[in-house]
C-alpha atoms as a PDB file:
ATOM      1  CA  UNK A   1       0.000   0.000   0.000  1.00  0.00           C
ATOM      2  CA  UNK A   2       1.318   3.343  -0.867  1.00  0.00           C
ATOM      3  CA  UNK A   3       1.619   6.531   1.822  1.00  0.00           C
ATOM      4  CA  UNK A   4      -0.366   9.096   0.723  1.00  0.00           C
ATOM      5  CA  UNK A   5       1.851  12.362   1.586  1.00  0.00           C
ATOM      6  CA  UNK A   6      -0.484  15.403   3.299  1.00  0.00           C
ATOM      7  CA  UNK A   7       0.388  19.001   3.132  1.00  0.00           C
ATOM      8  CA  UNK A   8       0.227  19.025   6.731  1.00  0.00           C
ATOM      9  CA  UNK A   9       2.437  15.759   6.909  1.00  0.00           C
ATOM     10  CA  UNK A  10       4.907  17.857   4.784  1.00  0.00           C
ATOM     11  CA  UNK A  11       4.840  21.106   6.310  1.00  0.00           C
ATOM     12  CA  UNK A  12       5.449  19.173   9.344  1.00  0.00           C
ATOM     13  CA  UNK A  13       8.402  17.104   7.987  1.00  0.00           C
ATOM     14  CA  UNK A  14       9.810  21.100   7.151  1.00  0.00           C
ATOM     15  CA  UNK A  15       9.512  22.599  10.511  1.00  0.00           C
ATOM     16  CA  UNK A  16      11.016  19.433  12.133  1.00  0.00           C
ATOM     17  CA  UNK A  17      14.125  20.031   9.940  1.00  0.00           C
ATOM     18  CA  UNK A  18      14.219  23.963  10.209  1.00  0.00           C
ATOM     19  CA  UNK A  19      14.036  23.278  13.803  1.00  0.00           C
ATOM     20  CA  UNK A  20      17.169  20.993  13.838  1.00  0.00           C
ATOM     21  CA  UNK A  21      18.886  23.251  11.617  1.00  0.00           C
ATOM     22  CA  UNK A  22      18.300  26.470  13.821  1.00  0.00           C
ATOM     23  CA  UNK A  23      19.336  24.386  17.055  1.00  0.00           C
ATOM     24  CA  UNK A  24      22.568  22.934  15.258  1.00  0.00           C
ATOM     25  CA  UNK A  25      23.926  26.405  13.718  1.00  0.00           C
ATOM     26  CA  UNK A  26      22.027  29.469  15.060  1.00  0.00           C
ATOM     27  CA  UNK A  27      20.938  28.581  18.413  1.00  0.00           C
ATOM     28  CA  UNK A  28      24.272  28.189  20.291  1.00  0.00           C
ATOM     29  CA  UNK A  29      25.968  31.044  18.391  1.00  0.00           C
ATOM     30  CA  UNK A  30      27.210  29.341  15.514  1.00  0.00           C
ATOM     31  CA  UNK A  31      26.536  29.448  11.660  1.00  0.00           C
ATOM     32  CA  UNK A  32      26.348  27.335   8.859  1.00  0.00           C
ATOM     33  CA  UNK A  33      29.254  26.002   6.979  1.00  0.00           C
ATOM     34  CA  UNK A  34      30.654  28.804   4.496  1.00  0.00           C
ATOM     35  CA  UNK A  35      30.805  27.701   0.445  1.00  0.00           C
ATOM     36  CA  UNK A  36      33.960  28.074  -0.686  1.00  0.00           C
ATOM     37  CA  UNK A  37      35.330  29.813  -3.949  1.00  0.00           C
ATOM     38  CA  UNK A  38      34.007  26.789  -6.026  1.00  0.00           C
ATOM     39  CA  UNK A  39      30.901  26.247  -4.412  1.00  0.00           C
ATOM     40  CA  UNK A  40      32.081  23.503  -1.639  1.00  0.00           C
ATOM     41  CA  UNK A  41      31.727  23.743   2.100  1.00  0.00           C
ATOM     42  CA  UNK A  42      34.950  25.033   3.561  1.00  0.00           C
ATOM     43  CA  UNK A  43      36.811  23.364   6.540  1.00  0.00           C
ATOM     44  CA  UNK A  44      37.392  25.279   9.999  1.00  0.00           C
ATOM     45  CA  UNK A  45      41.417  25.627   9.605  1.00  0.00           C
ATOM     46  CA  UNK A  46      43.326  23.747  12.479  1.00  0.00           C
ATOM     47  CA  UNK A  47      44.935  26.722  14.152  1.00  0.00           C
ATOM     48  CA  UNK A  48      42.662  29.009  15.761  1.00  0.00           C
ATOM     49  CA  UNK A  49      42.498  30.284  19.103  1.00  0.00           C
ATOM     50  CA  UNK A  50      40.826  28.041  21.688  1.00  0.00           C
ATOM     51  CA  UNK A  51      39.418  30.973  24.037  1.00  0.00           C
ATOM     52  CA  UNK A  52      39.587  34.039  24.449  1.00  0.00           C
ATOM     53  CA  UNK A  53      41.720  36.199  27.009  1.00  0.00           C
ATOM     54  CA  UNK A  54      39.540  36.893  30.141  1.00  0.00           C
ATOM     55  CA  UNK A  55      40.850  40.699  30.144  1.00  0.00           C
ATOM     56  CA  UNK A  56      43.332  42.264  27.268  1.00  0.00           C
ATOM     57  CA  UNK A  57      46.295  43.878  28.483  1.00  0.00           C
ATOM     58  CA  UNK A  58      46.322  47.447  28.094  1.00  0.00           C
ATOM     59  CA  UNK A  59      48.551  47.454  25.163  1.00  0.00           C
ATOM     60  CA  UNK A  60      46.404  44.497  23.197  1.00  0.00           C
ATOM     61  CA  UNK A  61      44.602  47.596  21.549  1.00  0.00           C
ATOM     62  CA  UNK A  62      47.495  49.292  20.750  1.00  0.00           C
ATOM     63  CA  UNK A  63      46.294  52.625  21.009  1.00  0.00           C
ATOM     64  CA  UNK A  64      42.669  51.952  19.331  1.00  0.00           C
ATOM     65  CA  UNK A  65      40.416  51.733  21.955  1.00  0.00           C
ATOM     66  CA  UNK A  66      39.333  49.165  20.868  1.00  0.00           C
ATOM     67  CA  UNK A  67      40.893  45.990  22.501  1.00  0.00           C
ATOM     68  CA  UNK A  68      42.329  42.989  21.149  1.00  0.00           C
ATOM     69  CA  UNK A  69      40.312  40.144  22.852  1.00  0.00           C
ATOM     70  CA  UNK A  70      39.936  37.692  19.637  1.00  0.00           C
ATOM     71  CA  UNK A  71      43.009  36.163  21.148  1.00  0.00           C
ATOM     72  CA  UNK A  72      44.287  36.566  17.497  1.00  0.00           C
ATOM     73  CA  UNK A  73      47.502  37.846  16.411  1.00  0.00           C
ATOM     74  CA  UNK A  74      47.741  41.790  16.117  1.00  0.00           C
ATOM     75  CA  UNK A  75      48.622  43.518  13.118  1.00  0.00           C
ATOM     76  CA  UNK A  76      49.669  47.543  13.724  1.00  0.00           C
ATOM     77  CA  UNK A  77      48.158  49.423  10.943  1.00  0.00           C
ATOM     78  CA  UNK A  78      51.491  50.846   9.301  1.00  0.00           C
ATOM     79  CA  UNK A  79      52.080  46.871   8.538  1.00  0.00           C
ATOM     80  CA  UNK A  80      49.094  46.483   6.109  1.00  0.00           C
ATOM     81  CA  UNK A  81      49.677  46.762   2.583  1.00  0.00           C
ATOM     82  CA  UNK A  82      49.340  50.189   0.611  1.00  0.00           C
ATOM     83  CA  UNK A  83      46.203  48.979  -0.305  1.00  0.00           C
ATOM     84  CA  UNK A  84      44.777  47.920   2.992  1.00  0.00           C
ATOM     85  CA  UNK A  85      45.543  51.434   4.716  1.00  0.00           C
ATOM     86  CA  UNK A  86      43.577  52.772   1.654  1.00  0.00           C
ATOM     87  CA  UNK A  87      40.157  50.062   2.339  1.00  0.00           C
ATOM     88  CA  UNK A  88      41.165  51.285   6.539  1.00  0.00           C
ATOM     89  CA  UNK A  89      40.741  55.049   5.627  1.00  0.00           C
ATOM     90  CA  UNK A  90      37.807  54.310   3.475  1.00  0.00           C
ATOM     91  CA  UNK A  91      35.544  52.260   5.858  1.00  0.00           C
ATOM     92  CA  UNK A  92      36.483  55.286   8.723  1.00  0.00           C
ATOM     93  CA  UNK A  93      34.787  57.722   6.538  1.00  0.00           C
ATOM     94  CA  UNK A  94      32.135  55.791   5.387  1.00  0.00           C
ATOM     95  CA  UNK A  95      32.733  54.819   1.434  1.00  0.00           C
ATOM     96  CA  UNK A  96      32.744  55.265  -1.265  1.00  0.00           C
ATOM     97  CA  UNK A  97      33.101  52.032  -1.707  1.00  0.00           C
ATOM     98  CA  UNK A  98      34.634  50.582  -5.041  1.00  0.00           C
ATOM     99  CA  UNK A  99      33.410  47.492  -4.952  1.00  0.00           C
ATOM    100  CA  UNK A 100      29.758  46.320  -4.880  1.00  0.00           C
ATOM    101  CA  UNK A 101      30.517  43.743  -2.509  1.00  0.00           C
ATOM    102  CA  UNK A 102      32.306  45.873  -0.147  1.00  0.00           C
ATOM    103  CA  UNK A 103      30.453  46.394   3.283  1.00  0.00           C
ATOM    104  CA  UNK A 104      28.231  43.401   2.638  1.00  0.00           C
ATOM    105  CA  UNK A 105      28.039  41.183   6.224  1.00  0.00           C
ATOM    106  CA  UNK A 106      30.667  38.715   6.885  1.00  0.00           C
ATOM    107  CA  UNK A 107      29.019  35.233   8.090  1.00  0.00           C
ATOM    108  CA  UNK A 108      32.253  34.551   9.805  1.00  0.00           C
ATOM    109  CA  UNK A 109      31.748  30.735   9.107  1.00  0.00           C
ATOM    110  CA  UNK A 110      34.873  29.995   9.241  1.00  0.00           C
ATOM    111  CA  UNK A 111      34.301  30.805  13.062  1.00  0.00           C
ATOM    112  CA  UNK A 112      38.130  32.100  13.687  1.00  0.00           C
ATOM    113  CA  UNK A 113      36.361  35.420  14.657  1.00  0.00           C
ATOM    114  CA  UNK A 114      34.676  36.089  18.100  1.00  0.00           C
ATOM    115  CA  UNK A 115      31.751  34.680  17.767  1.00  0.00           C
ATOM    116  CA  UNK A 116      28.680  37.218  17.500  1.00  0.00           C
ATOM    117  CA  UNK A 117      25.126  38.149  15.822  1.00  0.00           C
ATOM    118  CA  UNK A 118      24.577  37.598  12.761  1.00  0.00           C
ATOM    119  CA  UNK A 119      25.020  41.095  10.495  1.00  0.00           C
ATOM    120  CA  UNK A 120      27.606  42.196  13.268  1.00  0.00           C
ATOM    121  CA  UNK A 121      30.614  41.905  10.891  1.00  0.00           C
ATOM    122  CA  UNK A 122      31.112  43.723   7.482  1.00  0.00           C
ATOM    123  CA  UNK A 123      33.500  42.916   4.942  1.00  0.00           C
ATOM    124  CA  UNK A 124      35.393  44.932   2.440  1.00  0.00           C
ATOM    125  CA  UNK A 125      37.608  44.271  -0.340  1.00  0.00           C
ATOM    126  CA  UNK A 126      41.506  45.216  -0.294  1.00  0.00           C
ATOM    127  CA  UNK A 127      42.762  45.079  -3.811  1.00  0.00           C
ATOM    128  CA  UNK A 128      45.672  42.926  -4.908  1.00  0.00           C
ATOM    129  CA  UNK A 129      47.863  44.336  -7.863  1.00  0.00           C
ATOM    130  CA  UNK A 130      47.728  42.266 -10.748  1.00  0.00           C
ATOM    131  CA  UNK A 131      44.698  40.290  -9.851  1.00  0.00           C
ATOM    132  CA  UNK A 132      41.730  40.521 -12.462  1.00  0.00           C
ATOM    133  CA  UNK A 133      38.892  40.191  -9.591  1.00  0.00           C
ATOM    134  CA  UNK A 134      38.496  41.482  -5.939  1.00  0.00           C
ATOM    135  CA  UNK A 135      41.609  38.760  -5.115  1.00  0.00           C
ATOM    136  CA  UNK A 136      41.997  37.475  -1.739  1.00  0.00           C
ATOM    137  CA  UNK A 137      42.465  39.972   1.061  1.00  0.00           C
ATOM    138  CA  UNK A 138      39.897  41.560   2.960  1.00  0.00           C
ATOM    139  CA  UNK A 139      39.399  43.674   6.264  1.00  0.00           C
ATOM    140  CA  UNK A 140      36.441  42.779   8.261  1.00  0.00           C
ATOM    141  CA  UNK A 141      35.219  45.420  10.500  1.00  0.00           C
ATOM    142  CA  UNK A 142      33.177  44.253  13.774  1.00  0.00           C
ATOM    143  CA  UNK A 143      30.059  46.939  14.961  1.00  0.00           C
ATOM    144  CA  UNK A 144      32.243  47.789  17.813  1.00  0.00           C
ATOM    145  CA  UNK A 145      34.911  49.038  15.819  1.00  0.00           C
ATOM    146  CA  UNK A 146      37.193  45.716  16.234  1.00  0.00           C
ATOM    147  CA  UNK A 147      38.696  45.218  12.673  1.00  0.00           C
ATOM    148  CA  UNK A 148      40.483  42.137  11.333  1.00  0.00           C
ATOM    149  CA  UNK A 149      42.606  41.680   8.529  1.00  0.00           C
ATOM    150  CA  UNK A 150      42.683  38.802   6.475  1.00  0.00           C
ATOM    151  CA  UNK A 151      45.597  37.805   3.384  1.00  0.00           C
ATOM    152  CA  UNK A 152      43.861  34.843   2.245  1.00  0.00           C
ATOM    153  CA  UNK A 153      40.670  34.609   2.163  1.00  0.00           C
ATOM    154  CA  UNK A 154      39.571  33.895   5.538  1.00  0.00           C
ATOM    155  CA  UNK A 155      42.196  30.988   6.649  1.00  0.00           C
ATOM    156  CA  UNK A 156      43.840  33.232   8.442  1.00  0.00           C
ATOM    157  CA  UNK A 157      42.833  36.551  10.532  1.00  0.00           C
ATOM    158  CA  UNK A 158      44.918  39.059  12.252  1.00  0.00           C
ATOM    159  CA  UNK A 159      43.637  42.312  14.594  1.00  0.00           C
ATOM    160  CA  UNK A 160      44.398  45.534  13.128  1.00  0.00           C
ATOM    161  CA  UNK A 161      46.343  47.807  16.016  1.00  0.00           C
ATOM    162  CA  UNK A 162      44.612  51.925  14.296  1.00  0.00           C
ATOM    163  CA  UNK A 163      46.980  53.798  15.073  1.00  0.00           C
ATOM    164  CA  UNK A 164      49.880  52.251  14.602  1.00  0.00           C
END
């Protein structure tokens, strides 16, 4: 004998699995896996920080304000490219932007980032000479004003140090 599906078995069979799915990635903080450049889900790299510093030291800012508790290598921001200090300049005063993509939110699946709301991080594009496309580096900029530089695509993040 054949199962005759109902709407309501259906809509049920949906809410069951949007239920799992919201416990598994959104409930505790987290976020679904990120697609990668070619459409696959990415992996979490090894090396990331296992928790963050109860309290930064004083200089973990470096002069910001804004403190360094990722637990994530700093980066002052005379060490960023040409090109980065440019994107840093340009998200301070707001755009304009030159890419369409820039300012867009950051999903942070990768999950080396503090972990927060969803829309709290922004993402914006720091050009590459002789790439074609928006190439690899990016600075993603938190709602508190933490900013995080990134060379390769999001496998690796570093704190910018303003001011430095």
């Amino acid at each position: 004998m054949r199962r005759r599906w109902t709407i309501g078995t259906l809509l049920l069979g949906l809410a069951v699995a949007a239920l799992a799915v919201f416990n598994l990635f959104i409930a505790p903080g987290g976020t679904p896996p990120a697609a990668g450049p070619q459409g696959t889900a990415t992996s979490a790299p090894t090396a990331r920080p296992t928790s963050a510093p109860a309290a930064a030291p004083p200089s973990a800012g470096m002069g910001t304000g804004v403190p360094n508790v990722s637990g994530l290598p700093a980066i002052r921001e005379s060490q960023l490219p040409a090109e980065g200090r440019r994107t840093l300049a340009l998200i301070r005063q707001g755009g304009p932007y030159p890419y369409t993509r820039d300012g867009v939110t950051f999903g942070n699946f990768e999950r080396i980032l503090p972990r927060k709301a969803g829309g709290y991080y922004k993402e914006y594009t720091v050009p590459t000479p002789g790439e074609s496309d928006r190439g690899a580096r990016r600075i993603v900029a938190g709602q508190s004003g933490d900013k995080y530089y990134t060379p390769d695509h999001y496998e690796s993040f570093k704190f910018i140090a303003e001011g430095k």
